[in-house]
N, C-alpha and C. Protein backbone atom coordinates (compact mmCIF):
# COMPACT_ATOMS: atom_id res chain seq x y z
N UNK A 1 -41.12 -29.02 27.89
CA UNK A 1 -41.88 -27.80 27.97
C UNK A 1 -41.45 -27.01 29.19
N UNK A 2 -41.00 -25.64 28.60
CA UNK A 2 -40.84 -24.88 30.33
C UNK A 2 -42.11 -24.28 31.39
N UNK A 3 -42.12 -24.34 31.63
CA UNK A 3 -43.26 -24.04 32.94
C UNK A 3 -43.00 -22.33 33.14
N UNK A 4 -43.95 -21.73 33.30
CA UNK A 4 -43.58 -20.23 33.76
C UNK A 4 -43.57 -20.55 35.38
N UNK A 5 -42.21 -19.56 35.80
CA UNK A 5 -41.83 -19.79 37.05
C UNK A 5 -42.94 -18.39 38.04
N UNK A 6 -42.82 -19.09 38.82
CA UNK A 6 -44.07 -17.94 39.95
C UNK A 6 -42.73 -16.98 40.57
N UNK A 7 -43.52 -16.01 40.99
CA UNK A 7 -42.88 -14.76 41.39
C UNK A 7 -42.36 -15.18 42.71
N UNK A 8 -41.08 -14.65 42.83
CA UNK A 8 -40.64 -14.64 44.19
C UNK A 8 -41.06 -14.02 45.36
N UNK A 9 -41.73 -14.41 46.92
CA UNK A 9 -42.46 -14.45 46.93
C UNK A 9 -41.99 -12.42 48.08
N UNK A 10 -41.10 -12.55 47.73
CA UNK A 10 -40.45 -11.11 48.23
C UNK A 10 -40.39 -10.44 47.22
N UNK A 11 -40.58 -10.29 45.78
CA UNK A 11 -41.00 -9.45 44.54
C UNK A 11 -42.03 -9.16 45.07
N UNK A 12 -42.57 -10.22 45.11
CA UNK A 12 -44.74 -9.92 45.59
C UNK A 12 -44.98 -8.87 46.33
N UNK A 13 -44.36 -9.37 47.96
CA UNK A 13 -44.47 -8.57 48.44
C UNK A 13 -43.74 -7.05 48.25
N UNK A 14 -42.55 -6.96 47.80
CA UNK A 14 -42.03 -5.52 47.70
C UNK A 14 -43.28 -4.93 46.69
N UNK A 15 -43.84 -5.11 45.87
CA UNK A 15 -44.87 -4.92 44.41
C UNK A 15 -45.81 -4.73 45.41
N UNK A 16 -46.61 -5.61 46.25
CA UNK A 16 -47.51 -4.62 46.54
C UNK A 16 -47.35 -3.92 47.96
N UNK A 17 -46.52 -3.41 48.59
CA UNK A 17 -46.23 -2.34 49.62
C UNK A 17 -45.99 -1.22 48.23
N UNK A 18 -45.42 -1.47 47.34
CA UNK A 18 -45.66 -0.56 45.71
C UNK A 18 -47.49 0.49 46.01
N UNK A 19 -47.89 -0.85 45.46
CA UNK A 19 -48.78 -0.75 45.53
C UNK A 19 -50.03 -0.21 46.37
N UNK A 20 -49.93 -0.72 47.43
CA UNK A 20 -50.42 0.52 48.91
C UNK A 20 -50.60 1.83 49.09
N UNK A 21 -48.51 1.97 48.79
CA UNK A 21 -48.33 3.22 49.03
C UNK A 21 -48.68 4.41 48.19
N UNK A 22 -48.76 3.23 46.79
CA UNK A 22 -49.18 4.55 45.66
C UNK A 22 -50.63 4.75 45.72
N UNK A 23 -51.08 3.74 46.17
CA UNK A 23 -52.66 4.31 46.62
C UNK A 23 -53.15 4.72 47.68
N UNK A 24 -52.46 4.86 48.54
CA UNK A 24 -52.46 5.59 50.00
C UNK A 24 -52.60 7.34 49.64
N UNK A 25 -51.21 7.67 48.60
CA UNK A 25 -51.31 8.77 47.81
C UNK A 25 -51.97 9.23 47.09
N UNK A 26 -53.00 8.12 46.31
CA UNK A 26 -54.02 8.88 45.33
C UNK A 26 -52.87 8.75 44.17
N UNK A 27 -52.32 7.95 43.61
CA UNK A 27 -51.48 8.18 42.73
C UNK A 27 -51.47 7.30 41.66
N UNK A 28 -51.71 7.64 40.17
CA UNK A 28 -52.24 6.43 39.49
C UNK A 28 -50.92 5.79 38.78
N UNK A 29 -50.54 4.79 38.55
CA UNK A 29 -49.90 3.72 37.94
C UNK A 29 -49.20 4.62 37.00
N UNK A 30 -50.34 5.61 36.12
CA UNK A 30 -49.51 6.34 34.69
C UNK A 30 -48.46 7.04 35.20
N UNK A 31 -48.84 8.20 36.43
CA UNK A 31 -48.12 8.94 37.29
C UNK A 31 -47.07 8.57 37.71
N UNK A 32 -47.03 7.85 38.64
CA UNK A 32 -46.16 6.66 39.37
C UNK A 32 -44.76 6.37 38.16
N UNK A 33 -45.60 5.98 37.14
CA UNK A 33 -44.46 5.66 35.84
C UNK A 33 -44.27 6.46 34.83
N UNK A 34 -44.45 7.93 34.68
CA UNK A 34 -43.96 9.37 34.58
C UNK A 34 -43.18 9.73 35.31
N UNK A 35 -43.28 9.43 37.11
CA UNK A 35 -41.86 10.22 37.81
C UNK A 35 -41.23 8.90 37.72
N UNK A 36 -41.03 7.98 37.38
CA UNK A 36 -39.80 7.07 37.13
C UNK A 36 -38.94 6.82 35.71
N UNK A 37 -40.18 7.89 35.02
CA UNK A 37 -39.69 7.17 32.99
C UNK A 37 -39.76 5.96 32.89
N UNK A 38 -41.16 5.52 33.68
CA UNK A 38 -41.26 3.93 32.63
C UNK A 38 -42.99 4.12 32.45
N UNK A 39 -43.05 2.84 31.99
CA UNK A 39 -44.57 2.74 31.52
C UNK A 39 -45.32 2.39 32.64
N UNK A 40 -46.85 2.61 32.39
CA UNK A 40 -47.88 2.03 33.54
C UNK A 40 -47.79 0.62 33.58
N UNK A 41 -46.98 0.38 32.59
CA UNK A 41 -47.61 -1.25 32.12
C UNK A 41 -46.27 -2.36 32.83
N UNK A 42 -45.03 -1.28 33.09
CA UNK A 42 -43.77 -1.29 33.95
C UNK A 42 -43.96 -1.55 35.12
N UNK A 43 -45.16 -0.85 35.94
CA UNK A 43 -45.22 -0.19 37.10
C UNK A 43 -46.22 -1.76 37.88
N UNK A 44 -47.43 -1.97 36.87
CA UNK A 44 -47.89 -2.86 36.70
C UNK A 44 -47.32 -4.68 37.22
N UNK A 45 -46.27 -4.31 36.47
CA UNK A 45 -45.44 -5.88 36.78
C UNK A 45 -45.02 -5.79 37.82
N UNK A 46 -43.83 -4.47 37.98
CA UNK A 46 -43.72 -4.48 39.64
C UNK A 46 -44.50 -4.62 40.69
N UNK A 47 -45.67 -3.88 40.56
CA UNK A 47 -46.82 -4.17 41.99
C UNK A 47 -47.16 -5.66 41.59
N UNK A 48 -46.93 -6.58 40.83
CA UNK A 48 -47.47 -8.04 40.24
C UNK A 48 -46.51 -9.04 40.95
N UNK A 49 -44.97 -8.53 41.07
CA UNK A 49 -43.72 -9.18 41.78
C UNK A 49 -43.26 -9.74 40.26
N UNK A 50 -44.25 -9.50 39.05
CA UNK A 50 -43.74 -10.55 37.99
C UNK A 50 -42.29 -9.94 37.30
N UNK A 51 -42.23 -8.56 37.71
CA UNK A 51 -40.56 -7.85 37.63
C UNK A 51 -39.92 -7.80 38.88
N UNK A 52 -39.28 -8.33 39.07
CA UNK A 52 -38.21 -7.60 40.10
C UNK A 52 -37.86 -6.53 39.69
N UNK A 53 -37.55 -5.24 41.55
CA UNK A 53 -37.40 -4.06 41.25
C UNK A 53 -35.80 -3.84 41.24
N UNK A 54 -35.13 -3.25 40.90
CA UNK A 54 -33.88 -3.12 41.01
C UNK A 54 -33.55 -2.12 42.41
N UNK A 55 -32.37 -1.90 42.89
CA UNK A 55 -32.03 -0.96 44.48
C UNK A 55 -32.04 0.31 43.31
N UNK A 56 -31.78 0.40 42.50
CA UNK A 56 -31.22 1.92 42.23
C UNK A 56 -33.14 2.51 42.14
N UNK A 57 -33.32 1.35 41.16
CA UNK A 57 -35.34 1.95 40.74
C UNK A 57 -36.13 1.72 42.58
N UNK A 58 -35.58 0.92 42.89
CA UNK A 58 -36.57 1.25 44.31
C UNK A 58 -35.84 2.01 45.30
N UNK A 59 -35.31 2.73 45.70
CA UNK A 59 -34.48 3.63 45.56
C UNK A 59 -35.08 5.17 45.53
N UNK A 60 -35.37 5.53 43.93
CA UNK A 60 -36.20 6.47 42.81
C UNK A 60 -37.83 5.84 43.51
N UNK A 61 -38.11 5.39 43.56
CA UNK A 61 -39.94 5.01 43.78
C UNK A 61 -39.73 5.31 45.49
N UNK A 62 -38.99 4.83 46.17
CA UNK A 62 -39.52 5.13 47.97
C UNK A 62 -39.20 7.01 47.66
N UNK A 63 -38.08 7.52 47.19
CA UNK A 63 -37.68 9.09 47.14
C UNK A 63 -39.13 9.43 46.18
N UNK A 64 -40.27 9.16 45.29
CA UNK A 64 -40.89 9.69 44.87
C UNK A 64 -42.09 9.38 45.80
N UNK A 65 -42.27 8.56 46.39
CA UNK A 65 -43.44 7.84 47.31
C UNK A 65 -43.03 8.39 48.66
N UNK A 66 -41.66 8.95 48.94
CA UNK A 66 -41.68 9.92 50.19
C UNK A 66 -41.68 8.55 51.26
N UNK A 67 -40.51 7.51 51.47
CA UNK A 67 -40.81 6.59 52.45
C UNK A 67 -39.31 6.38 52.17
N UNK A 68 -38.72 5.59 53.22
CA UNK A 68 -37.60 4.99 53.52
C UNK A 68 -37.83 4.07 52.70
N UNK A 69 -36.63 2.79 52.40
CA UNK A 69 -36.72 2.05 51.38
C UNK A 69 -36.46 0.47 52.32
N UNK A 70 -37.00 0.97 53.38
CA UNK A 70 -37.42 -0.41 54.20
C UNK A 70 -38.37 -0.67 54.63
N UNK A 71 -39.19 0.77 54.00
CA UNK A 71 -41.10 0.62 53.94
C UNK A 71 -41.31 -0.55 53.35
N UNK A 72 -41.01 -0.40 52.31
CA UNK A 72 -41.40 -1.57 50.98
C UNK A 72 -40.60 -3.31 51.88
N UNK A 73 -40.09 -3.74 52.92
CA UNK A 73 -40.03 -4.72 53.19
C UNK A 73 -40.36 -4.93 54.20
N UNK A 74 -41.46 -4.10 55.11
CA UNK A 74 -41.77 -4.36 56.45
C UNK A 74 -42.88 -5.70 56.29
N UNK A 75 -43.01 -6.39 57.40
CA UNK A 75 -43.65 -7.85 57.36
C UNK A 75 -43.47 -8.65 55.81
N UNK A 76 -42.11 -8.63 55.14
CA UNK A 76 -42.21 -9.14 54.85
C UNK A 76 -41.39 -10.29 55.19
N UNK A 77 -42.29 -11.19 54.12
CA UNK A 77 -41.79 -13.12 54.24
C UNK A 77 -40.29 -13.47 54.52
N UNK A 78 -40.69 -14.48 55.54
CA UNK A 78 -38.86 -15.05 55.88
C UNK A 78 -38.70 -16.34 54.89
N UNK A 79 -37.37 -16.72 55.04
CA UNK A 79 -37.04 -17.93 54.38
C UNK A 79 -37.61 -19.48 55.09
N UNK A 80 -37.62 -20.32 55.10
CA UNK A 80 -38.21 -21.59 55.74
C UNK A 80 -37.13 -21.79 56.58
N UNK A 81 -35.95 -21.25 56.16
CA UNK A 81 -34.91 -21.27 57.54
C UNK A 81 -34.96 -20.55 58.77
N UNK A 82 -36.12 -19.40 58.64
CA UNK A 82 -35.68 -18.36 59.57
C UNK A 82 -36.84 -18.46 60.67
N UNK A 83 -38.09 -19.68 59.90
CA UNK A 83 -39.78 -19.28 60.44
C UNK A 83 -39.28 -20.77 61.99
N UNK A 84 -39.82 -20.77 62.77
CA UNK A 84 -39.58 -21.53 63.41
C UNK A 84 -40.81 -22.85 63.50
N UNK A 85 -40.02 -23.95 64.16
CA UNK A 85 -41.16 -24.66 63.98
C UNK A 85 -42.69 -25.06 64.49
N UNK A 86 -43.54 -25.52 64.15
CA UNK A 86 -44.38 -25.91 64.90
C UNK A 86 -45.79 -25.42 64.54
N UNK A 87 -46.71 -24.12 65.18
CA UNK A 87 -47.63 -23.49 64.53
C UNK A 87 -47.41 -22.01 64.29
N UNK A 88 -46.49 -21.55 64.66
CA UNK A 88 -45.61 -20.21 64.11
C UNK A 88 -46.36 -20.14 62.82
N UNK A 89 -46.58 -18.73 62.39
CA UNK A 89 -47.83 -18.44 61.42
C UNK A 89 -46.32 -17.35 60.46
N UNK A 90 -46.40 -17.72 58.93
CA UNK A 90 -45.35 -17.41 57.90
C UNK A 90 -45.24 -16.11 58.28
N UNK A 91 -46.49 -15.25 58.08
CA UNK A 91 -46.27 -13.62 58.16
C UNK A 91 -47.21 -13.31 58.76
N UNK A 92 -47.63 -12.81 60.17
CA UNK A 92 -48.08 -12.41 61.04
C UNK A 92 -49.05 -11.26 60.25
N UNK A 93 -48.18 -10.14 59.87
CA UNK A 93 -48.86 -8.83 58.84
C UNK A 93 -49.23 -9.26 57.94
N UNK A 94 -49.16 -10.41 57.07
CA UNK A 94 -49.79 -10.62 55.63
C UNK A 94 -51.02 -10.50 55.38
N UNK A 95 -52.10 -10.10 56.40
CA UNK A 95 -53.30 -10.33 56.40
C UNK A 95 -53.53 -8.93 56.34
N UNK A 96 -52.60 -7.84 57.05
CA UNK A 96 -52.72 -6.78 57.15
C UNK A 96 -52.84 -5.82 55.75
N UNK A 97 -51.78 -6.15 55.20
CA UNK A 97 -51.57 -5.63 53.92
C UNK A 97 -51.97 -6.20 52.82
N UNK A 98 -52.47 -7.45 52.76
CA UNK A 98 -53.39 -7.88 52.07
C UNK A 98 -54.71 -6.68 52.13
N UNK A 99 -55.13 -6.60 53.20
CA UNK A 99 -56.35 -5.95 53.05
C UNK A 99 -56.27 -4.40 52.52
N UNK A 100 -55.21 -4.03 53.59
CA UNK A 100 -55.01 -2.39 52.96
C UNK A 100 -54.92 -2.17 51.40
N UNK A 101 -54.40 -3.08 50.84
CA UNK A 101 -54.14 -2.58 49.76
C UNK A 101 -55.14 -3.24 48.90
N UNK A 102 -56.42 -3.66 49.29
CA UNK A 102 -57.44 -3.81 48.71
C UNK A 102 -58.64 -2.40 48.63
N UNK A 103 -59.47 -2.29 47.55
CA UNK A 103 -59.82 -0.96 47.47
C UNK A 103 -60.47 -0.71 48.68
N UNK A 104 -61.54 -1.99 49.32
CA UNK A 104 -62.63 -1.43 50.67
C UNK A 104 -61.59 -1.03 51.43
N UNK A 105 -60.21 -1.66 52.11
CA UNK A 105 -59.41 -1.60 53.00
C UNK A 105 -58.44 -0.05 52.91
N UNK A 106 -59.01 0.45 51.59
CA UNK A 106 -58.10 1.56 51.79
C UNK A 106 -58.95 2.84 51.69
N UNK A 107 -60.30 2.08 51.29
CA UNK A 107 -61.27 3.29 51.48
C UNK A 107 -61.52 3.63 53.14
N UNK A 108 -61.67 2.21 53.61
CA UNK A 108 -62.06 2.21 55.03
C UNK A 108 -60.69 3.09 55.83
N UNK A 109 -59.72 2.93 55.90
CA UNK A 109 -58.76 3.36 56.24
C UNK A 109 -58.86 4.91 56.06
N UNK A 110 -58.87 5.22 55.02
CA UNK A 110 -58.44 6.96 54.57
C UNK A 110 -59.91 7.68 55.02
N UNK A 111 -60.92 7.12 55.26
CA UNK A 111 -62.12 7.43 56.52
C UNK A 111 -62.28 7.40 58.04
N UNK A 112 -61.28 6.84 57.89
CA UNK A 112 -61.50 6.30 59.69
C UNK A 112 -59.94 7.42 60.15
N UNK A 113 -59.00 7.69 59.24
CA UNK A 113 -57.76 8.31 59.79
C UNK A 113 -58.69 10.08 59.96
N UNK A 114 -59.36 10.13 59.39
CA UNK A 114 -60.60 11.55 59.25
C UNK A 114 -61.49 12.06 60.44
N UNK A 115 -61.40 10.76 60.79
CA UNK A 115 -62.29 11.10 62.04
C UNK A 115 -61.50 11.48 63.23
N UNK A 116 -61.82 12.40 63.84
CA UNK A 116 -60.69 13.00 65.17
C UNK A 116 -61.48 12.68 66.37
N UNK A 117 -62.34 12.40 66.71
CA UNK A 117 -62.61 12.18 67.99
C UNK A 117 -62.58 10.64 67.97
N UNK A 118 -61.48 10.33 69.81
CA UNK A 118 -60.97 8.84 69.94
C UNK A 118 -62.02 7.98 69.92
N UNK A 119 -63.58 8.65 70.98
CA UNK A 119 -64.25 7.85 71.01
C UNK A 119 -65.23 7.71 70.00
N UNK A 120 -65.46 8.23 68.85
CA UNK A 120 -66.30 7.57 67.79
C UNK A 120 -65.08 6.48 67.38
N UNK A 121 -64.43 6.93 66.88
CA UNK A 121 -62.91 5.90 66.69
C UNK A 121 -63.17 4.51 67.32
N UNK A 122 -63.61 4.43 68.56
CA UNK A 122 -63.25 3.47 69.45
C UNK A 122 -65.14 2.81 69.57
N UNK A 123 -65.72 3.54 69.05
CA UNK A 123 -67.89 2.64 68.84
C UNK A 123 -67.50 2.35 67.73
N UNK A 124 -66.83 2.61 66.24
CA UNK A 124 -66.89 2.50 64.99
C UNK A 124 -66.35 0.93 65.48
N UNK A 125 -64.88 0.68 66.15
CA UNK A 125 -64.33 -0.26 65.70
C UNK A 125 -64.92 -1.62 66.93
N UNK A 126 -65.98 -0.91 67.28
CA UNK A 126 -66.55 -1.49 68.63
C UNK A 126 -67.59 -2.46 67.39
N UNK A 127 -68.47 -1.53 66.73
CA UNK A 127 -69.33 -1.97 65.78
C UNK A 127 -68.84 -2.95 64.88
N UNK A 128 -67.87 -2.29 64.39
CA UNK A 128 -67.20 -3.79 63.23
C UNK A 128 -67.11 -5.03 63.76
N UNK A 129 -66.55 -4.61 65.39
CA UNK A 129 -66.07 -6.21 65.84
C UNK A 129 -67.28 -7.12 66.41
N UNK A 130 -68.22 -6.43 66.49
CA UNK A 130 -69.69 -6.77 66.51
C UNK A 130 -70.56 -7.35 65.46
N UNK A 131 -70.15 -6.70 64.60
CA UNK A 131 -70.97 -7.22 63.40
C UNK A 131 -70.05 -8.53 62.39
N UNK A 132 -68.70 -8.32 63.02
CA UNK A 132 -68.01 -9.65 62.73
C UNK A 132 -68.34 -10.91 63.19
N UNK A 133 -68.12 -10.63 64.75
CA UNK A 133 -68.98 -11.80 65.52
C UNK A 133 -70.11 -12.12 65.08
N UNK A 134 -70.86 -11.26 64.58
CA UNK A 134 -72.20 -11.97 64.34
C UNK A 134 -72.51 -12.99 62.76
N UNK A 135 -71.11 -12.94 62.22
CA UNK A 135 -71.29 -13.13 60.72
C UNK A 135 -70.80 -14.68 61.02
């Protein structure tokens, strides 16, 4: 019996910095796969890692997403050759972009970039880290 193989774990991540960025934009999946000529359901696998993207199609997606095409690999995962030993943590940012590209994390985000004065900026994130501690 073959086993379905898991996504590589740099598909993943390139799929969802995909993913982020098209929702950073307000940009839905159908859209996204209208300016590329593929399907939502295309676009889908890629933010999933369960497609690999090709250089020419990611390429076409950072030029339609308006980003360099080394957006899509910042923090991402090293090889087990490259992490060093001991308690060295895999991906430092993985926690980061995990969250952003969760809906609270990007609601919270595209609210807090709104606000212009430093110091509400600076009680808001005073409060969170307050009400973290307390949890």
């Amino acid at each position: 019996m073959a086993s379905k193989k898991s996504p590589n774990p740099i598909d993943t991540h390139v799929g969802s910095r995909v993913r982020m960025r098209r929702m950073m934009l307000g940009m839905s999946q159908e859209k996204l796969g209208e300016s590329l000529g593929i399907t939502f359901q295309q676009i889908q696998k890629y933010e999933k890692g369960t497609n690999r993207i090709g250089a020419s199609r990611l390429q076409h997606i950072a030029t339609v997403m308006q980003v360099p095409v080394a957006y899509f690999f910042e923090d991402a995962p090293t090889t087990p050759s490259d992490t060093p030993a001991g308690f060295a943590e895999d991906r430092p940012g993985a926690y980061v972009t995990s969250f952003l590209t969760s809906t609270e994390g990007l609601a919270l985000n595209r609210a807090f970039v709104r606000i212009k004065s430093p110091q509400v900026r600076r009680r808001i994130v005073d409060l969170v880290e307050s009400v973290a501690d307390a949890s």
